[in-house]
N, C-alpha and C. Protein backbone atom coordinates (compact mmCIF):
# COMPACT_ATOMS: atom_id res chain seq x y z
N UNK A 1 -108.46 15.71 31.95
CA UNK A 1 -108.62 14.48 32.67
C UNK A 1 -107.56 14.39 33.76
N UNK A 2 -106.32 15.06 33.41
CA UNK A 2 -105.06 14.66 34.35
C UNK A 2 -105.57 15.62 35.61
N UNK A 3 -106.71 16.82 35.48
CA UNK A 3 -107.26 18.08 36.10
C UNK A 3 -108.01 17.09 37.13
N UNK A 4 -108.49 16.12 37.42
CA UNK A 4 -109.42 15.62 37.81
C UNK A 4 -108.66 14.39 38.96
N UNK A 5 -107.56 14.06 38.61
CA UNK A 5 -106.88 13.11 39.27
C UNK A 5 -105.90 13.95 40.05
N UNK A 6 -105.61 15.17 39.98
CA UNK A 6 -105.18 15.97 40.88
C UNK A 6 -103.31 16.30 40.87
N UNK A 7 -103.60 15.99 39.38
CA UNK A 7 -102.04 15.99 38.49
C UNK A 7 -102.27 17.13 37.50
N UNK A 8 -101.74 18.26 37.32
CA UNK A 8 -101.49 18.94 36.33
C UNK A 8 -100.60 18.30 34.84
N UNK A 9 -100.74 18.78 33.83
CA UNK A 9 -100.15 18.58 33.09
C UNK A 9 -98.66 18.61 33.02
N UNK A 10 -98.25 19.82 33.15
CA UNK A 10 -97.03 20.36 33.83
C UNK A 10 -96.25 19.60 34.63
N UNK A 11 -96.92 19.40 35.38
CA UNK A 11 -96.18 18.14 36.02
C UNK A 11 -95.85 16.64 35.60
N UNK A 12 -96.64 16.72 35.08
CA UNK A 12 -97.18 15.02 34.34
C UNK A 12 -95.97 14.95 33.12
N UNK A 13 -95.93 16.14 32.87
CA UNK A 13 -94.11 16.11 31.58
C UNK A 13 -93.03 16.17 32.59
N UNK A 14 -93.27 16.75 33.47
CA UNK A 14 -91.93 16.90 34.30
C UNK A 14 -91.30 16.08 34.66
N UNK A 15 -92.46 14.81 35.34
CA UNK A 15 -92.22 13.73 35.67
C UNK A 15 -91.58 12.96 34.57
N UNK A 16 -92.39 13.19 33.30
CA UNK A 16 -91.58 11.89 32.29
C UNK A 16 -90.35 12.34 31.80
N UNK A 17 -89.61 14.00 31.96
CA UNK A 17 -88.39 14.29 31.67
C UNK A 17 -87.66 13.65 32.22
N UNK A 18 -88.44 13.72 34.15
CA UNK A 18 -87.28 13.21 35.22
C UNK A 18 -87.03 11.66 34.67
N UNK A 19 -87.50 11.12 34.64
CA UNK A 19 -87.69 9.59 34.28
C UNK A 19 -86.80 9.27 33.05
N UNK A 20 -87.11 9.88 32.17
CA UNK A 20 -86.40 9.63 30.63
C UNK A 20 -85.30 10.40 31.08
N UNK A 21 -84.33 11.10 31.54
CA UNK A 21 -83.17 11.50 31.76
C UNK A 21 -82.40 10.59 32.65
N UNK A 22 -83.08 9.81 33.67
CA UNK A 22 -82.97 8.75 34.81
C UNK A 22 -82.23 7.39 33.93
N UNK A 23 -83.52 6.91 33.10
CA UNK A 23 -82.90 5.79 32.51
C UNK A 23 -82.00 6.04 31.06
N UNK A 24 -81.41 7.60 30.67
CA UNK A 24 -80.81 7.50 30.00
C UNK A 24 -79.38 7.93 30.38
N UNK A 25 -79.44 8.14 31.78
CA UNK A 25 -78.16 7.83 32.30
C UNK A 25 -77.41 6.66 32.97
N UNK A 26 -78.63 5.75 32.96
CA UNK A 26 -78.02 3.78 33.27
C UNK A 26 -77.93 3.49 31.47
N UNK A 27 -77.70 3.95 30.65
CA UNK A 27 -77.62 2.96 29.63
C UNK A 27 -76.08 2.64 29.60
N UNK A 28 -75.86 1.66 29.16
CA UNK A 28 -74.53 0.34 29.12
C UNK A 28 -74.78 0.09 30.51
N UNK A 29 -75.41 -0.24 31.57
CA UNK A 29 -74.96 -1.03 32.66
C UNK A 29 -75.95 -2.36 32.54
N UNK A 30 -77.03 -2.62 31.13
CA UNK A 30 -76.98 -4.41 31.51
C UNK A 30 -75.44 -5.08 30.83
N UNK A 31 -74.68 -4.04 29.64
CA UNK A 31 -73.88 -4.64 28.98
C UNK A 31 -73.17 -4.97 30.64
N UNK A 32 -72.76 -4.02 31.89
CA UNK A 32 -71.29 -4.44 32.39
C UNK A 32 -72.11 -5.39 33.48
N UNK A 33 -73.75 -5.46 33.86
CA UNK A 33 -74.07 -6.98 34.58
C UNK A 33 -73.76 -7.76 33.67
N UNK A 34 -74.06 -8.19 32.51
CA UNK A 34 -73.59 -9.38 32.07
C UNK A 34 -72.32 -9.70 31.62
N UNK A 35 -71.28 -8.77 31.82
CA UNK A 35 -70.15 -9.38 31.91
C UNK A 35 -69.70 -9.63 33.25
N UNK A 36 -70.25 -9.17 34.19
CA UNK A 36 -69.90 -9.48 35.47
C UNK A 36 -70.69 -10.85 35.88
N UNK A 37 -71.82 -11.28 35.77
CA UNK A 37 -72.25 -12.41 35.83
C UNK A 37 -72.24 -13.54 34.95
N UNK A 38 -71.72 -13.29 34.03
CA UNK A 38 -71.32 -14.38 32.62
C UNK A 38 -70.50 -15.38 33.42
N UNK A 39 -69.28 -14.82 34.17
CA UNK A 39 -68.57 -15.73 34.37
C UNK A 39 -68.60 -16.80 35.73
N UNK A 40 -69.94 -16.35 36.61
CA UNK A 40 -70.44 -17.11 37.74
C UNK A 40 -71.20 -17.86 36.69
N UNK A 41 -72.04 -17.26 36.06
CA UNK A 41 -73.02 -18.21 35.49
C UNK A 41 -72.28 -19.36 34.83
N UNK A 42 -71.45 -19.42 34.11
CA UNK A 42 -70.63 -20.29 33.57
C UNK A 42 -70.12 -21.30 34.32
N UNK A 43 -69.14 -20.63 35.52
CA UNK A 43 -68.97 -21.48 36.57
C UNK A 43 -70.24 -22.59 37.14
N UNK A 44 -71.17 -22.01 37.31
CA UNK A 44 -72.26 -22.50 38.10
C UNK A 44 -72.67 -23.79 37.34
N UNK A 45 -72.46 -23.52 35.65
CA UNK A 45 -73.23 -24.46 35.06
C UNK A 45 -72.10 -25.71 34.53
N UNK A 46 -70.69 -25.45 34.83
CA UNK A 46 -69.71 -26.30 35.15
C UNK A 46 -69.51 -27.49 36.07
N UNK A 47 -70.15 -26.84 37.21
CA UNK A 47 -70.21 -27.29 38.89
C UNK A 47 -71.16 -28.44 38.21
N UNK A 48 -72.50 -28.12 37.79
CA UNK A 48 -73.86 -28.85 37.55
C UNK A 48 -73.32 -30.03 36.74
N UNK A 49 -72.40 -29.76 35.44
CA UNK A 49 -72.04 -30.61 35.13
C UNK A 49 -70.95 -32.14 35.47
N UNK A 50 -70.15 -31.23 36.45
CA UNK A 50 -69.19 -31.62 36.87
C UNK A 50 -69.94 -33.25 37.95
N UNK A 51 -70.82 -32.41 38.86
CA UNK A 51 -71.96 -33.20 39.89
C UNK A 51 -72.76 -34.12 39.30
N UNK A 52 -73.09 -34.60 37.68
CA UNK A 52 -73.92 -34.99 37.15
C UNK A 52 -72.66 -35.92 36.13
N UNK A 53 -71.86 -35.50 35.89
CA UNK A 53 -70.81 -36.92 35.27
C UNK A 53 -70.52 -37.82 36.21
N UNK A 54 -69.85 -36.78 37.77
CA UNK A 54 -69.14 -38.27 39.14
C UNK A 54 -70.32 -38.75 39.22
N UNK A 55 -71.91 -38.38 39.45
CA UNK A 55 -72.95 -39.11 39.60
C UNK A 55 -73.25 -39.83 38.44
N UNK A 56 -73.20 -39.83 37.61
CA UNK A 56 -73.65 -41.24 36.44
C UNK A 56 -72.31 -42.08 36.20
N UNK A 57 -71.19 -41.20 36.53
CA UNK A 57 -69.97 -42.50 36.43
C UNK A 57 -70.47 -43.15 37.92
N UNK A 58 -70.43 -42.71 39.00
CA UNK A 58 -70.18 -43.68 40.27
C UNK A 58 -71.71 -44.39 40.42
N UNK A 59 -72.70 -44.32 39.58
CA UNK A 59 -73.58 -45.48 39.25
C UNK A 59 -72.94 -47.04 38.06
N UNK A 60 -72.03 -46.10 37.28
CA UNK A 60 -71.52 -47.28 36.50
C UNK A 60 -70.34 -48.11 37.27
N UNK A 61 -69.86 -47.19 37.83
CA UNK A 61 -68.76 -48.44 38.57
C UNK A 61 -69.54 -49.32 39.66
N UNK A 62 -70.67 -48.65 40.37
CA UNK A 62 -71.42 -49.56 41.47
C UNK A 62 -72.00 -50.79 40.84
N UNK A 63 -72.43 -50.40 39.22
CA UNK A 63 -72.80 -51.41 38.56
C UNK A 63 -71.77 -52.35 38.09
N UNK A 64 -70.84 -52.03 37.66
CA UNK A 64 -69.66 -52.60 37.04
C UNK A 64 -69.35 -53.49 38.37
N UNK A 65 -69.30 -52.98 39.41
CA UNK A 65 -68.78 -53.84 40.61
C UNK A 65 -69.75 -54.82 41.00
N UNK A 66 -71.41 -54.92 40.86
CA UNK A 66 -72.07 -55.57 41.31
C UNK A 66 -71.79 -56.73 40.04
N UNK A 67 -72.03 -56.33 38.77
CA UNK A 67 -72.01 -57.17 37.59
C UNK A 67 -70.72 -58.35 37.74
N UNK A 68 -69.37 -57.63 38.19
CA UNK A 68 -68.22 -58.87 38.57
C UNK A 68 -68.38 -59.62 39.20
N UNK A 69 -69.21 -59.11 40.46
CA UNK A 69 -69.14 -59.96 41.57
C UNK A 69 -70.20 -61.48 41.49
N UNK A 70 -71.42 -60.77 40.55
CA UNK A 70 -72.54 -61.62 40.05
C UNK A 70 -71.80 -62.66 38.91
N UNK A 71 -71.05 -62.72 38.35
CA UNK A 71 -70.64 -63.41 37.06
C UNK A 71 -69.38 -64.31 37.62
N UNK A 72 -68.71 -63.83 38.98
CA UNK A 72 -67.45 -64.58 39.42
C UNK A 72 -68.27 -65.61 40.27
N UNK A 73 -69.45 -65.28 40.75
CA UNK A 73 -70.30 -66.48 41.66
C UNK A 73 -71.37 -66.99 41.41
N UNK A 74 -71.25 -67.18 39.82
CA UNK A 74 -71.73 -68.16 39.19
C UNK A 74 -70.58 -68.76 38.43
N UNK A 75 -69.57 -68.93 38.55
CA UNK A 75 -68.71 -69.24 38.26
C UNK A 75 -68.12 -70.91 38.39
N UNK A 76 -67.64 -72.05 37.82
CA UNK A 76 -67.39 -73.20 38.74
C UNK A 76 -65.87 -73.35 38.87
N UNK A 77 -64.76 -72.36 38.30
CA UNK A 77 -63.75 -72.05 39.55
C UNK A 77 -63.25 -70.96 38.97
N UNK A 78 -61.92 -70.86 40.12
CA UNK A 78 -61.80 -69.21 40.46
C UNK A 78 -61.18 -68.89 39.16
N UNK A 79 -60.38 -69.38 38.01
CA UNK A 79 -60.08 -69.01 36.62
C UNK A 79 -60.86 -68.54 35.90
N UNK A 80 -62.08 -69.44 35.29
CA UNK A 80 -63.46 -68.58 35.31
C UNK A 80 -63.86 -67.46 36.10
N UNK A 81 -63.97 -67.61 37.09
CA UNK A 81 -64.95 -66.72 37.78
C UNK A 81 -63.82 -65.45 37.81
N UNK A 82 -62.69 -64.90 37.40
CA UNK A 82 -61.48 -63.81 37.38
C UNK A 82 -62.22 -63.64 35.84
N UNK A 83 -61.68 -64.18 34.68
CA UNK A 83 -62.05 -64.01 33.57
C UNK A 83 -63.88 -63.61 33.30
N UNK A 84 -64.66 -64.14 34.01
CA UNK A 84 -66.03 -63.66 33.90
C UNK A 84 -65.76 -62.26 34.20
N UNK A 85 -65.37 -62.20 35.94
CA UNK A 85 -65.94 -61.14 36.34
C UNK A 85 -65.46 -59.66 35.52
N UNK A 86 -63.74 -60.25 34.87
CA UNK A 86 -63.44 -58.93 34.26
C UNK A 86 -64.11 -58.58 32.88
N UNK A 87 -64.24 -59.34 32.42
CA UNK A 87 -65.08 -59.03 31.07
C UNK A 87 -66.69 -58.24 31.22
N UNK A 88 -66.84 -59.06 32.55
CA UNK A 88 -68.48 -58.07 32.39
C UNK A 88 -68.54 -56.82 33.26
N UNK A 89 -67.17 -56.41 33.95
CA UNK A 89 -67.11 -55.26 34.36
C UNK A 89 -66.68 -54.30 33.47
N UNK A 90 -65.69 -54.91 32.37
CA UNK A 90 -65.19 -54.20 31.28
C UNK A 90 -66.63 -53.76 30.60
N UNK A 91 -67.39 -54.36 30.10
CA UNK A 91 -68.95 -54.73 29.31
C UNK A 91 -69.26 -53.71 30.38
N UNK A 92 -69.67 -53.67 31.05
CA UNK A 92 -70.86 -52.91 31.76
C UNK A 92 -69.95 -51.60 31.85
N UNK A 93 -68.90 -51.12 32.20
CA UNK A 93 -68.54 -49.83 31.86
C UNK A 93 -68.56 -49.20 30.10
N UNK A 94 -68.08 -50.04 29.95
CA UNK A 94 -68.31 -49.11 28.48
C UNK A 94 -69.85 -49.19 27.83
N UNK A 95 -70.77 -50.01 28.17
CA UNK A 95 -72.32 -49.91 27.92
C UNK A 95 -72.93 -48.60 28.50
N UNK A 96 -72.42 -48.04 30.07
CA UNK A 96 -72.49 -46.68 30.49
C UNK A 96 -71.67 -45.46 29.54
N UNK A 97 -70.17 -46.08 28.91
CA UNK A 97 -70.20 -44.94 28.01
C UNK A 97 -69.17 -44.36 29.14
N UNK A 98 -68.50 -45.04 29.90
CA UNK A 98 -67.88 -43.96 30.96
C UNK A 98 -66.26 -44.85 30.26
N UNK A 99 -65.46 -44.05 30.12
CA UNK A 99 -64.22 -43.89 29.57
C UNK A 99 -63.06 -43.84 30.20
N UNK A 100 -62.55 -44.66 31.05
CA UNK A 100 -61.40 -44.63 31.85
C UNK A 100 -60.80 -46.28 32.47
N UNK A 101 -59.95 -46.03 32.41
CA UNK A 101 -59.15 -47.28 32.33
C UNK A 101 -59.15 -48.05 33.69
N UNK A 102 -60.51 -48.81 34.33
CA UNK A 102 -60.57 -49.53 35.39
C UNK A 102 -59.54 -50.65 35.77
N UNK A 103 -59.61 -50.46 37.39
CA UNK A 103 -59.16 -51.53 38.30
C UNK A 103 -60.36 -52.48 38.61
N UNK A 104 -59.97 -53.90 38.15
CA UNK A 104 -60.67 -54.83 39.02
C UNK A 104 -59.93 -55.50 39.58
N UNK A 105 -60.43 -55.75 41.17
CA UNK A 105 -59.63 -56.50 42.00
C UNK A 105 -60.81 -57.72 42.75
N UNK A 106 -60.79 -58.83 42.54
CA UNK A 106 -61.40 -59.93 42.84
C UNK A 106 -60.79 -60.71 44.13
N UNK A 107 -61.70 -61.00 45.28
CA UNK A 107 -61.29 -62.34 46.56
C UNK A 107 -62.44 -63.38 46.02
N UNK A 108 -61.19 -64.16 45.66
CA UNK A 108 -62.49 -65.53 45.17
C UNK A 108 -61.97 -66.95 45.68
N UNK A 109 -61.02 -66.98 46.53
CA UNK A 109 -59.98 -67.77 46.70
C UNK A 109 -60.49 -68.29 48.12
N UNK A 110 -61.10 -67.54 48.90
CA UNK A 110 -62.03 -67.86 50.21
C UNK A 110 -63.46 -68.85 50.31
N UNK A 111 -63.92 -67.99 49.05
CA UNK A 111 -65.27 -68.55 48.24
C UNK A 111 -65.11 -69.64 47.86
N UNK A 112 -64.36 -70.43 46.92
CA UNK A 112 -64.12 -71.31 46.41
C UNK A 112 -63.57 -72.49 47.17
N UNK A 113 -62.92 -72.02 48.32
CA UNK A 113 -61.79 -72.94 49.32
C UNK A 113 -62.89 -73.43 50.26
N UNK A 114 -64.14 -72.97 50.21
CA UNK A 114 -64.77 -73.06 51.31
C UNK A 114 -65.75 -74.35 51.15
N UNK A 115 -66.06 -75.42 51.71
CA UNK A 115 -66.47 -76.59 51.30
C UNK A 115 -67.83 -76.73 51.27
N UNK A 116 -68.51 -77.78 50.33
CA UNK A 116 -69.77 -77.83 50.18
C UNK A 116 -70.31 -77.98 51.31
N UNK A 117 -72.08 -77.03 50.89
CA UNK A 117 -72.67 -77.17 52.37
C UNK A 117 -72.86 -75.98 53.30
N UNK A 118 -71.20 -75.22 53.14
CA UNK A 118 -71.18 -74.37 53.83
C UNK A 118 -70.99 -72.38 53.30
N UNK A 119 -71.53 -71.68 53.95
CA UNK A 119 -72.28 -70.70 53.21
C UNK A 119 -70.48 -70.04 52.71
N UNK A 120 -70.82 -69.40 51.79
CA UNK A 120 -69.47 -68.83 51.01
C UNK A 120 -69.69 -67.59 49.95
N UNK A 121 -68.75 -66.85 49.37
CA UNK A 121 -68.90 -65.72 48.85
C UNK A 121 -67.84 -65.35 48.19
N UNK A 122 -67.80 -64.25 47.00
CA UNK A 122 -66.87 -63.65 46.31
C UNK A 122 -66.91 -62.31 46.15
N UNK A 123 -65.77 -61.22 46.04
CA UNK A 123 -66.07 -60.13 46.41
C UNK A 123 -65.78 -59.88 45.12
N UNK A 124 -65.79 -58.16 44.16
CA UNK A 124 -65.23 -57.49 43.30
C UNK A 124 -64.74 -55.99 43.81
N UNK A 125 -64.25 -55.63 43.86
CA UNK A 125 -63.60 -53.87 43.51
C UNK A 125 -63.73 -53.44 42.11
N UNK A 126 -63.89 -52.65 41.91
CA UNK A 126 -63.83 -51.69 40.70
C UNK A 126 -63.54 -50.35 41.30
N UNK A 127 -62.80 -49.45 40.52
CA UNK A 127 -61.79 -48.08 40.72
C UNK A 127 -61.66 -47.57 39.53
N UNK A 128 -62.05 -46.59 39.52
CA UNK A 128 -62.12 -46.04 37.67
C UNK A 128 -61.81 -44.53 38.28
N UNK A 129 -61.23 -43.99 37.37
CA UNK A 129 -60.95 -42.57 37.23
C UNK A 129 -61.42 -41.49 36.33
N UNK A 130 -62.37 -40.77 37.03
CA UNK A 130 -63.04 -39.92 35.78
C UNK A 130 -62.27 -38.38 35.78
N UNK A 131 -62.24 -37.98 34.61
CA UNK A 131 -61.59 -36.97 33.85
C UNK A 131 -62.79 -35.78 34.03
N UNK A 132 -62.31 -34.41 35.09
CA UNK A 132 -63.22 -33.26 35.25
C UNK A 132 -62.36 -32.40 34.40
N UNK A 133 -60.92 -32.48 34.17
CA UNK A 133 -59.93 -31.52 33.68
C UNK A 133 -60.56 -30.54 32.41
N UNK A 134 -61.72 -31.60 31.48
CA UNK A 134 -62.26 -30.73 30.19
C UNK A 134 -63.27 -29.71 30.92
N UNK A 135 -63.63 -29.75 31.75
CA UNK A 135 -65.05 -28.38 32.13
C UNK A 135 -64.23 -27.36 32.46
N UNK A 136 -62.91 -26.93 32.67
CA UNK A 136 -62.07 -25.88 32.91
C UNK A 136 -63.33 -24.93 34.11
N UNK A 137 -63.35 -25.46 35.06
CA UNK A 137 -64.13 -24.42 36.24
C UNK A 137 -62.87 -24.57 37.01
N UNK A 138 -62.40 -23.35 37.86
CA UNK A 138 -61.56 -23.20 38.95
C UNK A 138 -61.76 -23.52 39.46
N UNK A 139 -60.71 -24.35 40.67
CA UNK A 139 -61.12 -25.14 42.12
C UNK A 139 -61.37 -26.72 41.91
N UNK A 140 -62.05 -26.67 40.25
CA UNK A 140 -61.85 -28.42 40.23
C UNK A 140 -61.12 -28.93 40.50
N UNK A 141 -60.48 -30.45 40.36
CA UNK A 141 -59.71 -30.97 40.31
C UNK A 141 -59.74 -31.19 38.91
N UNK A 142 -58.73 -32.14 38.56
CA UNK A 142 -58.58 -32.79 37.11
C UNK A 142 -59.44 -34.18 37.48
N UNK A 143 -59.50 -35.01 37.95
CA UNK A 143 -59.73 -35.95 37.83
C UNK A 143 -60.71 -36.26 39.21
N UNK A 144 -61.12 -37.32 39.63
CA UNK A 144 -61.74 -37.65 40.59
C UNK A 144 -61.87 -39.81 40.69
N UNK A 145 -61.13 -40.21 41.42
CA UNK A 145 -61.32 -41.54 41.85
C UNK A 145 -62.17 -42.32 42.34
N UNK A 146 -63.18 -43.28 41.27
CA UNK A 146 -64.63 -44.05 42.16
C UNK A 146 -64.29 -45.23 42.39
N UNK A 147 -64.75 -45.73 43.82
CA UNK A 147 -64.42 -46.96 43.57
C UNK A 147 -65.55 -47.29 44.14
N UNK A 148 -65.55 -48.60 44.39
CA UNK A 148 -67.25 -49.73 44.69
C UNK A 148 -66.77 -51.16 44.80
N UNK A 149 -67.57 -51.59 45.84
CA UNK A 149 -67.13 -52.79 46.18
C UNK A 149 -68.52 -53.57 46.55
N UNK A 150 -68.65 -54.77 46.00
CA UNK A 150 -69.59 -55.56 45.97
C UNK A 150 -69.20 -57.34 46.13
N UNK A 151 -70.34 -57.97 46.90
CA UNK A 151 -69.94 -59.05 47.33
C UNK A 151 -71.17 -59.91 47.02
N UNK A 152 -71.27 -60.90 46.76
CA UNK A 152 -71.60 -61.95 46.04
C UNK A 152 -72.10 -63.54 46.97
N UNK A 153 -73.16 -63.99 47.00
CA UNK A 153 -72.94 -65.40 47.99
C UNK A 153 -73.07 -66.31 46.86
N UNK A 154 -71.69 -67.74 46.99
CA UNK A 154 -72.25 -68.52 45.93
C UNK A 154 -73.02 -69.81 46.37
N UNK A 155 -73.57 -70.45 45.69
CA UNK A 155 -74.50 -71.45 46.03
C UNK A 155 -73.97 -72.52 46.87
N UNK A 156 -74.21 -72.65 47.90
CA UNK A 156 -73.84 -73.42 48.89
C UNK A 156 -74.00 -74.98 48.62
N UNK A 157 -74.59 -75.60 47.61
CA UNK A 157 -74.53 -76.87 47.18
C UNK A 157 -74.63 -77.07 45.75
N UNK A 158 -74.20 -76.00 44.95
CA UNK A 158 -73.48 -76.11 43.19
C UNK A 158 -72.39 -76.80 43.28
N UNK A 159 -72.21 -77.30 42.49
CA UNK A 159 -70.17 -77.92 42.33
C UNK A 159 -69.60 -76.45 41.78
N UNK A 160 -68.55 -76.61 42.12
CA UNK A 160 -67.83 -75.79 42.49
C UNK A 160 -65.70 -76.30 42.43
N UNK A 161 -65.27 -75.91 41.99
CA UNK A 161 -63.28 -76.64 42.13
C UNK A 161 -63.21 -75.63 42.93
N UNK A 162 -62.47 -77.36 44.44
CA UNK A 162 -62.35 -76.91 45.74
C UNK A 162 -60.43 -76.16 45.35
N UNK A 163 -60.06 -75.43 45.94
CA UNK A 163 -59.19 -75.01 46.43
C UNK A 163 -58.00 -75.40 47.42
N UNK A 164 -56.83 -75.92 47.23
CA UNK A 164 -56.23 -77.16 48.00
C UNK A 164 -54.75 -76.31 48.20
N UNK A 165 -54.09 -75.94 49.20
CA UNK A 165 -52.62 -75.45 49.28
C UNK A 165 -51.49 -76.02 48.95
N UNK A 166 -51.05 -75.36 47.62
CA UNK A 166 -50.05 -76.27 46.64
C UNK A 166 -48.68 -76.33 48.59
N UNK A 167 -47.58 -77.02 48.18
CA UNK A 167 -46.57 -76.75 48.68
C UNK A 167 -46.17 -75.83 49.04
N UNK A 168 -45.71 -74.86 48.02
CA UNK A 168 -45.68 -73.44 47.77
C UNK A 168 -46.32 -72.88 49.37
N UNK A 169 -47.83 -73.03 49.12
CA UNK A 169 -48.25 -72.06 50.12
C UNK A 169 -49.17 -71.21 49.25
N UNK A 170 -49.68 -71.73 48.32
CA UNK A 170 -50.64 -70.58 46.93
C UNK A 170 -51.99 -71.53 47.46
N UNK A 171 -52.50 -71.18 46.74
CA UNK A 171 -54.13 -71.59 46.45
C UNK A 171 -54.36 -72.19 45.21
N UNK A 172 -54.39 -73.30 44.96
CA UNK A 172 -54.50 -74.29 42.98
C UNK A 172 -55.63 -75.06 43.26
N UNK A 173 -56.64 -74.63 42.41
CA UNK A 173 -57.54 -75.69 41.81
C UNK A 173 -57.18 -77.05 42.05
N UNK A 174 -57.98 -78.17 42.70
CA UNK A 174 -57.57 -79.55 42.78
C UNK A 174 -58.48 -80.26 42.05
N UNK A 175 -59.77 -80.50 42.33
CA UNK A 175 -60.91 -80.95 41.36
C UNK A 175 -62.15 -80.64 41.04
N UNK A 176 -62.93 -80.67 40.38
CA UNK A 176 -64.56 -80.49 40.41
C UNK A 176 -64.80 -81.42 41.82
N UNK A 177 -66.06 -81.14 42.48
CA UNK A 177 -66.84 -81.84 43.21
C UNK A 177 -68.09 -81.27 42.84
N UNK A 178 -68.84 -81.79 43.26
CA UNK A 178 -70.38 -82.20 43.14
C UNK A 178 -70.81 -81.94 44.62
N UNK A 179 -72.70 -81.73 44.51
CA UNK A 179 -72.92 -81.28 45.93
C UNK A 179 -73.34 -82.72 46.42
N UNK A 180 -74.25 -82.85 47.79
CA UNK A 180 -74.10 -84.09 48.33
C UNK A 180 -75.34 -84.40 47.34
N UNK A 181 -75.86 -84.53 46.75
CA UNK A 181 -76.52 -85.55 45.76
C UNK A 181 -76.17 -86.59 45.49
């Protein structure tokens, strides 16, 4: 049959000597590719991880920052609305599960000072620090800094405690008011 395809026999072994002597002089070289690519691959799947923690932490702090800013301007004064906003930024980071010891920084002192009627607002910051130091990939850093800032409008005819300049020169709560109703 091999007579007919225009291959001798003879040849047809020759060929599979050449061949079987061929690949039995590459044997151990997948062992030394995969030690040579083990350690990109590793890297690579470090990187992936690394890109996929700052991305689900810097969704929790955007949240954490929107959540303060929402809870300080519903607020009816700025003591409340400090104490809201930190508790539900505290709450909303650790509900994400993200682990690092946040900054909240609140302007509510503008918002509040600002008189019925007229349009007004409260801001939040949040700054959290996430930890890359455990994925041990070269070139990381250890750590990486998110921050987010979100702003808030509060109801322009809610009551609200106006804001009055002690002596001092501070900003103190003076009374509840009511809107023009």
């Amino acid at each position: 049959m091999a007579d007919r395809v225009g291959v001798s026999r003879g040849a047809l072994v020759r060929w599979r000597v050449l061949v079987g002597n061929a690949a039995a002089g590459e044997r151990g070289d997948a062992a030394l590719e995969l030690l040579i690519l083990a350690p990109v691959m590793l890297a690579l799947v470090g990187l992936v991880i690394a890109a996929g923690r700052t991305s689900v932490a810097e969704g929790a702090v955007e949240a954490a920052a929107r959540d303060a800013a929402r809870q300080a301007s519903i607020s009816l004064s700025p003591a409340a609305a400090r104490q809201a906003a930190l508790a539900s930024a505290y709450a909303a980071l650790r509900a994400d599960g993200l682990a690092c010891k946040p900054a909240v920084t609140l302007d509510v002192a503008q918002g509040f000072a600002t008189p019925l009627g007229q349009p007004a607002e409260v801001s939040a910051s949040v700054s959290c620090t996430v930890r890359l130091s455990d994925l041990l990939v070269p070139g990381l850093p250890g750590s990486r800094m998110l921050a987010a800032r979100f702003t808030s409008p509060l109801d322009p005819y809610r009551s609200r405690a106006l804001m009055v300049r002690n002596p001092e020169g501070s900003l103190a709560a003076n009374r509840s008011t009511t809107g023009p109703w």
